[in-house]
Protein backbone atom coordinates (compact mmCIF):
# COMPACT_ATOMS: atom_id res chain seq x y z
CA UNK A 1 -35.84 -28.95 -52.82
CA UNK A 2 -33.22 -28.08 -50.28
CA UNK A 3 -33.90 -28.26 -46.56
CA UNK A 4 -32.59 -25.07 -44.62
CA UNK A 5 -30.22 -26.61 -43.16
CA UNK A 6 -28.87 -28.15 -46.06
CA UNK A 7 -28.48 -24.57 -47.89
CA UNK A 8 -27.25 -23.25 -45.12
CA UNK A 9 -24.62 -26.28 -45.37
CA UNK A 10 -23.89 -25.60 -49.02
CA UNK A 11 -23.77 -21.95 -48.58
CA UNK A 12 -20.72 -22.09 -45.95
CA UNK A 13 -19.20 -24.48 -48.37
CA UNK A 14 -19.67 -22.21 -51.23
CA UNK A 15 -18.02 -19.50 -49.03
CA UNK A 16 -14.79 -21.79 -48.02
CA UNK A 17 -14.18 -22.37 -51.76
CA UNK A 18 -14.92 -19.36 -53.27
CA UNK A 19 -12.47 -17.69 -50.13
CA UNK A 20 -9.74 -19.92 -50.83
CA UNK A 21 -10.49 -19.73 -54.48
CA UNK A 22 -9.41 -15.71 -54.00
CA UNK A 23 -6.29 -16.62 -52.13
CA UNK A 24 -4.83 -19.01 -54.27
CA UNK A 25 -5.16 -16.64 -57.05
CA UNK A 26 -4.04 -13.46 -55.43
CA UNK A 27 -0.79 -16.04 -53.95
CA UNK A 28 -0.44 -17.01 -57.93
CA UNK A 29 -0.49 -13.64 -59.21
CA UNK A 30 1.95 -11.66 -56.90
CA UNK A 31 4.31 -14.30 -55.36
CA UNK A 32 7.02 -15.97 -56.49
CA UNK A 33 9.01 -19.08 -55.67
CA UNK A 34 11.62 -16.91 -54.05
CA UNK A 35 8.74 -15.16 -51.63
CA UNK A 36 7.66 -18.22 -50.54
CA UNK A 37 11.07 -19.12 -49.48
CA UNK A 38 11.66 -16.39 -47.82
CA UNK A 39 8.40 -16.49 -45.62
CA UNK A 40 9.11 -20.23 -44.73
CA UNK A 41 13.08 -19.63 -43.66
CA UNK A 42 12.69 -16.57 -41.82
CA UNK A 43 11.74 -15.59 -38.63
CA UNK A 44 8.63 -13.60 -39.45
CA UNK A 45 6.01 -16.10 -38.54
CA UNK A 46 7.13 -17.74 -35.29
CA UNK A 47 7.85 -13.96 -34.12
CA UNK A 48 4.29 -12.49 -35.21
CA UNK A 49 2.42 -15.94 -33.75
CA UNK A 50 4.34 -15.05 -30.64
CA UNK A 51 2.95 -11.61 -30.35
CA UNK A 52 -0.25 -12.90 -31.32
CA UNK A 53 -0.35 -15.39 -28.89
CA UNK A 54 0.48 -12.31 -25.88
CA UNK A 55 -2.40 -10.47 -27.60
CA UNK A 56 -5.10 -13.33 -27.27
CA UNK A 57 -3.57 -14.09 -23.38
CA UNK A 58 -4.70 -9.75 -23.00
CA UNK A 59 -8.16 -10.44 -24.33
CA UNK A 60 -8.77 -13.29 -21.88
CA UNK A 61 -7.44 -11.21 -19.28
CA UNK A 62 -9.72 -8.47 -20.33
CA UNK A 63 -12.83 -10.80 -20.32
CA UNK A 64 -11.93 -12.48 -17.16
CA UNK A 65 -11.91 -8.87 -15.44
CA UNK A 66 -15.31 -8.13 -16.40
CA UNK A 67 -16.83 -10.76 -14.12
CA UNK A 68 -17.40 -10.71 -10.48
CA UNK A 69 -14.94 -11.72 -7.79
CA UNK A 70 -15.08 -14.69 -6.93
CA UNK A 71 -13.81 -15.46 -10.48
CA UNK A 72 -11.72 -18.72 -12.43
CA UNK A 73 -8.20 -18.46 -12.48
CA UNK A 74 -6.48 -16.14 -15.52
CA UNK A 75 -5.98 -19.52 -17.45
CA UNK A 76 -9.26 -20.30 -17.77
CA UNK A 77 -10.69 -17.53 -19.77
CA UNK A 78 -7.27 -17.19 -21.30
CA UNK A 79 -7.47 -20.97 -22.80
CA UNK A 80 -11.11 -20.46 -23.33
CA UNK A 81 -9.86 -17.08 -25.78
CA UNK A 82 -7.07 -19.08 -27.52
CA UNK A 83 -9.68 -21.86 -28.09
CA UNK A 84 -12.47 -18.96 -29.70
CA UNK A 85 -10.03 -17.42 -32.02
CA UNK A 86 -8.71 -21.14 -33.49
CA UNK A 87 -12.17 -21.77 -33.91
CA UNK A 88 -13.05 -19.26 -36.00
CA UNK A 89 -9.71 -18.73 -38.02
CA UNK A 90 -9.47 -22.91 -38.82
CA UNK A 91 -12.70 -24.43 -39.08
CA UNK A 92 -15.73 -23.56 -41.40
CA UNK A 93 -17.88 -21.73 -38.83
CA UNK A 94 -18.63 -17.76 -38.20
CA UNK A 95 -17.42 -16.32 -35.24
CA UNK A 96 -20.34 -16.97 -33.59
CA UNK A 97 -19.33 -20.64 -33.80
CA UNK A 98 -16.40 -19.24 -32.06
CA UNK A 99 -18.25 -17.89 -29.25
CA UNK A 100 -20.20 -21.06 -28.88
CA UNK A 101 -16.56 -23.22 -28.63
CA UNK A 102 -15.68 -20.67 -25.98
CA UNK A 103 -18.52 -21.22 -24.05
CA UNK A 104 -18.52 -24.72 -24.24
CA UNK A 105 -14.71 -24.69 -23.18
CA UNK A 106 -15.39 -22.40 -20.00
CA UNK A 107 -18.03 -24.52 -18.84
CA UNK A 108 -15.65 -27.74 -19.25
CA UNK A 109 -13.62 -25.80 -17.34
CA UNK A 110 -15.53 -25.17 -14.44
CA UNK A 111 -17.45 -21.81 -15.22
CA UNK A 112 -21.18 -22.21 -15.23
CA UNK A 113 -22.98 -21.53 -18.15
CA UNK A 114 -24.93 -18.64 -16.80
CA UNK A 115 -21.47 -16.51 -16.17
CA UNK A 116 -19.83 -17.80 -19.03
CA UNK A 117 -22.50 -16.67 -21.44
CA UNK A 118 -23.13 -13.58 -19.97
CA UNK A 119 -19.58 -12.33 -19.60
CA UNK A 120 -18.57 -13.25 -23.43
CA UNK A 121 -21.38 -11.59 -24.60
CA UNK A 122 -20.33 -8.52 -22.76
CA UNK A 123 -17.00 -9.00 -23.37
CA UNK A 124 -17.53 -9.00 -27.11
CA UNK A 125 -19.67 -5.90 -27.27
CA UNK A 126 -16.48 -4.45 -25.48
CA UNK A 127 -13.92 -5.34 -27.48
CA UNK A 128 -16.24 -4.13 -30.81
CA UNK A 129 -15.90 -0.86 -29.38
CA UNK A 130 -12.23 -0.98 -28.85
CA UNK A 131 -12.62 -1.87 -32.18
CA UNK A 132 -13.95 1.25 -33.29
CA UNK A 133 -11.82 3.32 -31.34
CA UNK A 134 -9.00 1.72 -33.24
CA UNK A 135 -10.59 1.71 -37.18
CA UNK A 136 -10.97 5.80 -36.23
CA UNK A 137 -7.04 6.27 -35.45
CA UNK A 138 -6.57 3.92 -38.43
CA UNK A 139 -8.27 6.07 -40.84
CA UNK A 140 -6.76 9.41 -39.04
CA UNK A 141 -3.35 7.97 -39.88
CA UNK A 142 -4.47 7.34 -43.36
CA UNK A 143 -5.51 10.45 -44.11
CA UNK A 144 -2.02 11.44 -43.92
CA UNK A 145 -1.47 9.62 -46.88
CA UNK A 146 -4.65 10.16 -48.95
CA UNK A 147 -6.47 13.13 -47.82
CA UNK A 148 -9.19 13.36 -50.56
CA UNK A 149 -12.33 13.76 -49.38
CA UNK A 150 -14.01 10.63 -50.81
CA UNK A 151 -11.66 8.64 -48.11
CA UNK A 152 -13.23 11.13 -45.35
CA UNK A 153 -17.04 10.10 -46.49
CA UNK A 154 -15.73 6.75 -46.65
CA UNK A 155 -14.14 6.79 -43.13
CA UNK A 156 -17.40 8.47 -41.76
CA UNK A 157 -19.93 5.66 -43.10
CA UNK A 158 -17.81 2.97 -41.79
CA UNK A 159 -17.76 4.37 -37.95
CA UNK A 160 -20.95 5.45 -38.02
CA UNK A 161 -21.93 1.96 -38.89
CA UNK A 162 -20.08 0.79 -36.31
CA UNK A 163 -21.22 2.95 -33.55
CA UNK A 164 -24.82 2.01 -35.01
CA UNK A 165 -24.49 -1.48 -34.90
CA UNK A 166 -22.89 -1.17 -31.67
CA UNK A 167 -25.96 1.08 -30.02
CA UNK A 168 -28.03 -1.61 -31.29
CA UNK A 169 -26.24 -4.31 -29.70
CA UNK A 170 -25.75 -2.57 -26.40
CA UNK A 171 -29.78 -1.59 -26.82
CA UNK A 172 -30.92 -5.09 -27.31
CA UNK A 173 -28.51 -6.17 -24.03
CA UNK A 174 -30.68 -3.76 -22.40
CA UNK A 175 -34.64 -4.60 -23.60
CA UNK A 176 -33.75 -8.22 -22.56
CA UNK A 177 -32.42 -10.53 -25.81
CA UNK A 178 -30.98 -13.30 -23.61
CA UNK A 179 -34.70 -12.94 -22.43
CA UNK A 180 -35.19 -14.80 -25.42
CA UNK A 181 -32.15 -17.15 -24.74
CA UNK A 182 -34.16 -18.18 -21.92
CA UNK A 183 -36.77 -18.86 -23.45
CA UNK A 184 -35.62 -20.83 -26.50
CA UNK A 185 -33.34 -23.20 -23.76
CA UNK A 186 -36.82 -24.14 -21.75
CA UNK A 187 -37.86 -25.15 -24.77
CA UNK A 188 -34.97 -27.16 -25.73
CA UNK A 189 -34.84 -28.75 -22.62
CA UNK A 190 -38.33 -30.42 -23.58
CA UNK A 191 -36.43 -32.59 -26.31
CA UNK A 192 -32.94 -32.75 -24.18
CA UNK A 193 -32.98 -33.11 -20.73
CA UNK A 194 -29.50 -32.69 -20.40
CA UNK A 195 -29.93 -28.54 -20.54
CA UNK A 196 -32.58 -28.88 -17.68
CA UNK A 197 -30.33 -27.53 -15.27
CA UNK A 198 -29.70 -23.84 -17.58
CA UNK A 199 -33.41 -23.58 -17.84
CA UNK A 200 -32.52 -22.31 -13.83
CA UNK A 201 -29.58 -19.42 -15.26
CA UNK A 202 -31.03 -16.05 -15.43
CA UNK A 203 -28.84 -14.85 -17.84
CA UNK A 204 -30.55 -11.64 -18.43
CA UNK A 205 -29.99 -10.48 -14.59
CA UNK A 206 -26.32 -11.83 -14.93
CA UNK A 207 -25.64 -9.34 -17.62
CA UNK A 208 -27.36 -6.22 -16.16
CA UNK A 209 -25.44 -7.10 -13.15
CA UNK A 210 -21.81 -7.06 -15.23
CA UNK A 211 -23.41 -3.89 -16.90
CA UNK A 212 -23.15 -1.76 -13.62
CA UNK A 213 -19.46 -3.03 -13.19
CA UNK A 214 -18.62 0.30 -15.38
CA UNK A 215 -15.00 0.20 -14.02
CA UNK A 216 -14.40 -2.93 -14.68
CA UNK A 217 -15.70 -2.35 -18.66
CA UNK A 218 -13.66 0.47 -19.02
CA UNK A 219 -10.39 -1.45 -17.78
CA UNK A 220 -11.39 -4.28 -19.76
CA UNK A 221 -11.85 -1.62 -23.20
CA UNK A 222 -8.44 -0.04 -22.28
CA UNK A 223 -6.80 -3.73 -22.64
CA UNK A 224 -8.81 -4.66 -25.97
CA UNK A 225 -7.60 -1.57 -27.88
CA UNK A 226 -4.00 -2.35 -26.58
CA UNK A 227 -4.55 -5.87 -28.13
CA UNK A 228 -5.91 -4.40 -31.18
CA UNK A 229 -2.53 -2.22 -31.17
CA UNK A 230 -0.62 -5.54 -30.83
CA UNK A 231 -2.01 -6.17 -33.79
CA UNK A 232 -0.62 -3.63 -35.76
CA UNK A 233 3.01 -4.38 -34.09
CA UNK A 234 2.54 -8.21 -35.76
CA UNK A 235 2.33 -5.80 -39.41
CA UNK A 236 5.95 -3.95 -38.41
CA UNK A 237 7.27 -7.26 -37.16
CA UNK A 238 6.30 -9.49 -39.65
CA UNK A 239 7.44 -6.26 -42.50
CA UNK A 240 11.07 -6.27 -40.62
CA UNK A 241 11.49 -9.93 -40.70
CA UNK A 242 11.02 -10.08 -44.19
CA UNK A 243 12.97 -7.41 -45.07
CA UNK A 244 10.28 -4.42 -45.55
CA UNK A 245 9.86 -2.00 -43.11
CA UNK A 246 7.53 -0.12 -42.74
CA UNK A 247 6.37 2.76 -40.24
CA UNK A 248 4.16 2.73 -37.63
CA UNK A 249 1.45 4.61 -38.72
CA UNK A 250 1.41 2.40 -41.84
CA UNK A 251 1.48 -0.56 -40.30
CA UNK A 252 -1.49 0.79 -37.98
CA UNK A 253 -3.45 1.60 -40.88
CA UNK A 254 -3.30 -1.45 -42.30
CA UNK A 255 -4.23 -3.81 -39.88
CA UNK A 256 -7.19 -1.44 -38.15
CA UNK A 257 -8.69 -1.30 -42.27
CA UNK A 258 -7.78 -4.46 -42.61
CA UNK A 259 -9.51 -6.06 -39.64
CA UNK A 260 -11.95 -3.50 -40.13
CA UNK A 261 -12.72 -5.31 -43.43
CA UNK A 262 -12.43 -8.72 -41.86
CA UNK A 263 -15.62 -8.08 -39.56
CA UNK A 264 -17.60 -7.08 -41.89
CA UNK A 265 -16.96 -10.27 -43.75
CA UNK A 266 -17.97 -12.48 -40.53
CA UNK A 267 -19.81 -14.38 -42.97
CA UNK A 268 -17.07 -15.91 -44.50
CA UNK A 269 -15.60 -18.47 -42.00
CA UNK A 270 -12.57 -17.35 -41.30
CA UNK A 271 -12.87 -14.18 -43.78
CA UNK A 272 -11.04 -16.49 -46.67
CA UNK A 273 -10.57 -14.11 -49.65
CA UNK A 274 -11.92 -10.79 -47.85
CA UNK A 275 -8.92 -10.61 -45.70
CA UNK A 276 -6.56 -11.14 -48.21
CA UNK A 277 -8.16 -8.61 -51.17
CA UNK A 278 -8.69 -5.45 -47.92
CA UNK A 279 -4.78 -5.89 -47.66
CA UNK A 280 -3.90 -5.70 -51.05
CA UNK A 281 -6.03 -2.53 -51.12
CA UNK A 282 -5.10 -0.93 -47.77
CA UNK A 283 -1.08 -1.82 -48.72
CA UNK A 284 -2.01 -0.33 -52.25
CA UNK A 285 -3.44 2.98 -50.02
CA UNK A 286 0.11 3.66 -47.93
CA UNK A 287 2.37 2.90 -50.82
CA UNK A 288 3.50 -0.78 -50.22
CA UNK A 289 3.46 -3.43 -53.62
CA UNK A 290 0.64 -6.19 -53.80
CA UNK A 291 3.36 -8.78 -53.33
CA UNK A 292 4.20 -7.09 -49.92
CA UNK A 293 0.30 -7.77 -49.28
CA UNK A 294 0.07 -10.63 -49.83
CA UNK A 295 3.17 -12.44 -47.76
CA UNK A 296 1.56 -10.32 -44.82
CA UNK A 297 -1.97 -12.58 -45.50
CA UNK A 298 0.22 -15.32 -45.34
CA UNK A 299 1.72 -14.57 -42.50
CA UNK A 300 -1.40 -14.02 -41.10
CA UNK A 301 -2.89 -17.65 -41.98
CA UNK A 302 -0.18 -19.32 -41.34
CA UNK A 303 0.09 -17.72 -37.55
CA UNK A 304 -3.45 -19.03 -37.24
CA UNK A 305 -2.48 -22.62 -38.36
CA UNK A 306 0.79 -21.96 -35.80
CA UNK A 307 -1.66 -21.09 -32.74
CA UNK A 308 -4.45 -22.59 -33.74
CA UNK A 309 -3.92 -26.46 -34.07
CA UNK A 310 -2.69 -26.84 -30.47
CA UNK A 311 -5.56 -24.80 -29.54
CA UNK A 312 -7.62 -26.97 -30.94
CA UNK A 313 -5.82 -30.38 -29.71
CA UNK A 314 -5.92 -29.13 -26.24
CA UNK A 315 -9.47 -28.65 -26.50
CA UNK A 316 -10.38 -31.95 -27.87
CA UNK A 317 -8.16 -33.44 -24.64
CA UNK A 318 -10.19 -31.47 -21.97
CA UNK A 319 -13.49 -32.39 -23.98
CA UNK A 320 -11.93 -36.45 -23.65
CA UNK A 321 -11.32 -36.11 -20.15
CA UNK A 322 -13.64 -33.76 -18.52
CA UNK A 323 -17.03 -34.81 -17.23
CA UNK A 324 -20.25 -33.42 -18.83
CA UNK A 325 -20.64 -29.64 -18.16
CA UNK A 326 -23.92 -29.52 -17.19
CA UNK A 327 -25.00 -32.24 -14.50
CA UNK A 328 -27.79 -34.23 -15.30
CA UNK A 329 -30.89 -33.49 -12.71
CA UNK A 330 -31.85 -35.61 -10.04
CA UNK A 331 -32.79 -39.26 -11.03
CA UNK A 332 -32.25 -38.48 -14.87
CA UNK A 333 -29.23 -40.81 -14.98
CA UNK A 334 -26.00 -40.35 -16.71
């Protein structure tokens, strides 16, 4: 019989496969030799990897202003960012393993772990509203195109499971979850003295405290949706460099769906397969051919490959030559 952790194991496995399983047969039926020139030789992917890489430099500003002055420098949380996002998009975790690589990085770089913890979680509920925001002027848009009334119901559902999942998120910041944090780290610290000294965070207070900053949250949401709008200019820019374009409501409604479509599949490290199939629909929705979906998923996966390998690298460097995060305590050695 299978241990948990072994299914668990086989079941992210499954997921990788059966995502890339998806793409390579969506890439088979719709592309051609000739597309896949085209997206190698022109400009489209260094130029929407470029925009890409201003939007994740916005969302570490935006988390960085969430925390209290005194605060680390803009780099910092900006490298910490760049570091989540490769995470996610290149290695067979969730996106909570994302969060957990950020964290990780931030306190390499000098943040303790009670901020660093308590300011991404914040900073996540944040941007999942600017999320919302977006997927509602996404589906406004659309119904421009397709006003049938089965899109409206099917527009409603989606946000109002969003703002749901969001109350519920912002309701369990508030009863005390990293209560439970807490907890479960005192009694990991039993087994590995080396997360003694977080059994002292109160992480809890930390994130009421960032809670009250309401300025700062708003500022922070205003800078999230304008990444998440940055997002939508990599669709037009990646559409004009190969020779499609599009408008800009189209190319808003398909990345807020389509991104829309990638968080629900969290699941799935890095989405594999669920990306790719909510483009082909969403591009089917405004008029553009499957083949035009599909070079934009490529695009897409090979801008995380672009961004994300260096990301990577320069973590692995900082984890080679940086001390251990947390300090052993007194007299436990090193």
């Amino acid at each position: 019989m299978l241990k948990r952790r072994d299914l668990r194991g086989l079941l992210r496995v499954t997921a990788v496969l059966g995502g890339f399983a998806i793409l390579a047969v969506l890439s088979w039926c719709t592309l051609s030799g000739a597309h896949l020139v085209l997206l190698v030789k022109g400009w489209a992917i260094p130029a929407v990897a470029l925009t890409q890489f201003v939007a994740e430099a916005g969302c570490g500003y935006a988390w960085r202003n969430i925390v209290e002055p005194p605060r680390a420098p803009f780099w910092t949380f900006f490298r910490a960012r760049w570091v989540r996002a490769s995470v996610a998009s290149l290695t067979p975790v969730s996106g909570i393993g994302g969060a957990l690589a950020a964290v990780r990085f931030a306190t390499l770089a000098g943040i303790t772990g009670e901020v660093a913890i308590a300011s991404l979680l914040l900073d996540s509920t944040i941007e999942m509203a600017a999320q919302i925001v977006f997927t509602a002027l996404g589906f406004a848009a659309l119904f421009l195109f397709v006003p049938r009334l089965a899109m409206f119901g099917w527009a409603l559902m989606t946000l109002f499971l969003g703002l749901s999942a969001i109350s519920l998120f912002v309701a369990a910041q508030r009863l005390g979850a990293l209560r439970l944090l807490e907890a479960g780290v005192r009694w990991l610290a039993a087994y590995w003295p080396r997360l003694l000294s977080l059994t002292k965070a109160r992480l809890h207070e930390r994130l009421m405290a960032l809670h009250q900053r309401r300025g700062a949250a708003l500022g922070s949401g205003c800078i999230h949706l304008g990444c998440w709008f940055l997002g939508a200019a990599e669709i037009w820019v990646a559409l004009c460099a190969l020779g499609i374009p599009a408008p800009a409501e189209k190319c808003l409604i398909i990345e807020s769906l389509g991104m829309t479509a990638r968080s629900v599949g969290f699941f799935v490290p890095g989405a594999l397969g669920i990306q790719e199939a909510a483009l082909v629909m969403v591009c089917g929705l405004v008029g553009l051919s499957p083949e035009t979906a599909m070079l934009i998923a490529l695009v897409k996966r090979l801008r995380d490959v672009v961004l994300g390998i260096p990301a990577l690298a320069m973590w692995q460097w900082v984890e080679v030559r940086r001390p251990r995060p947390w300090p052993q305590p007194a007299g436990g050695g090193n």
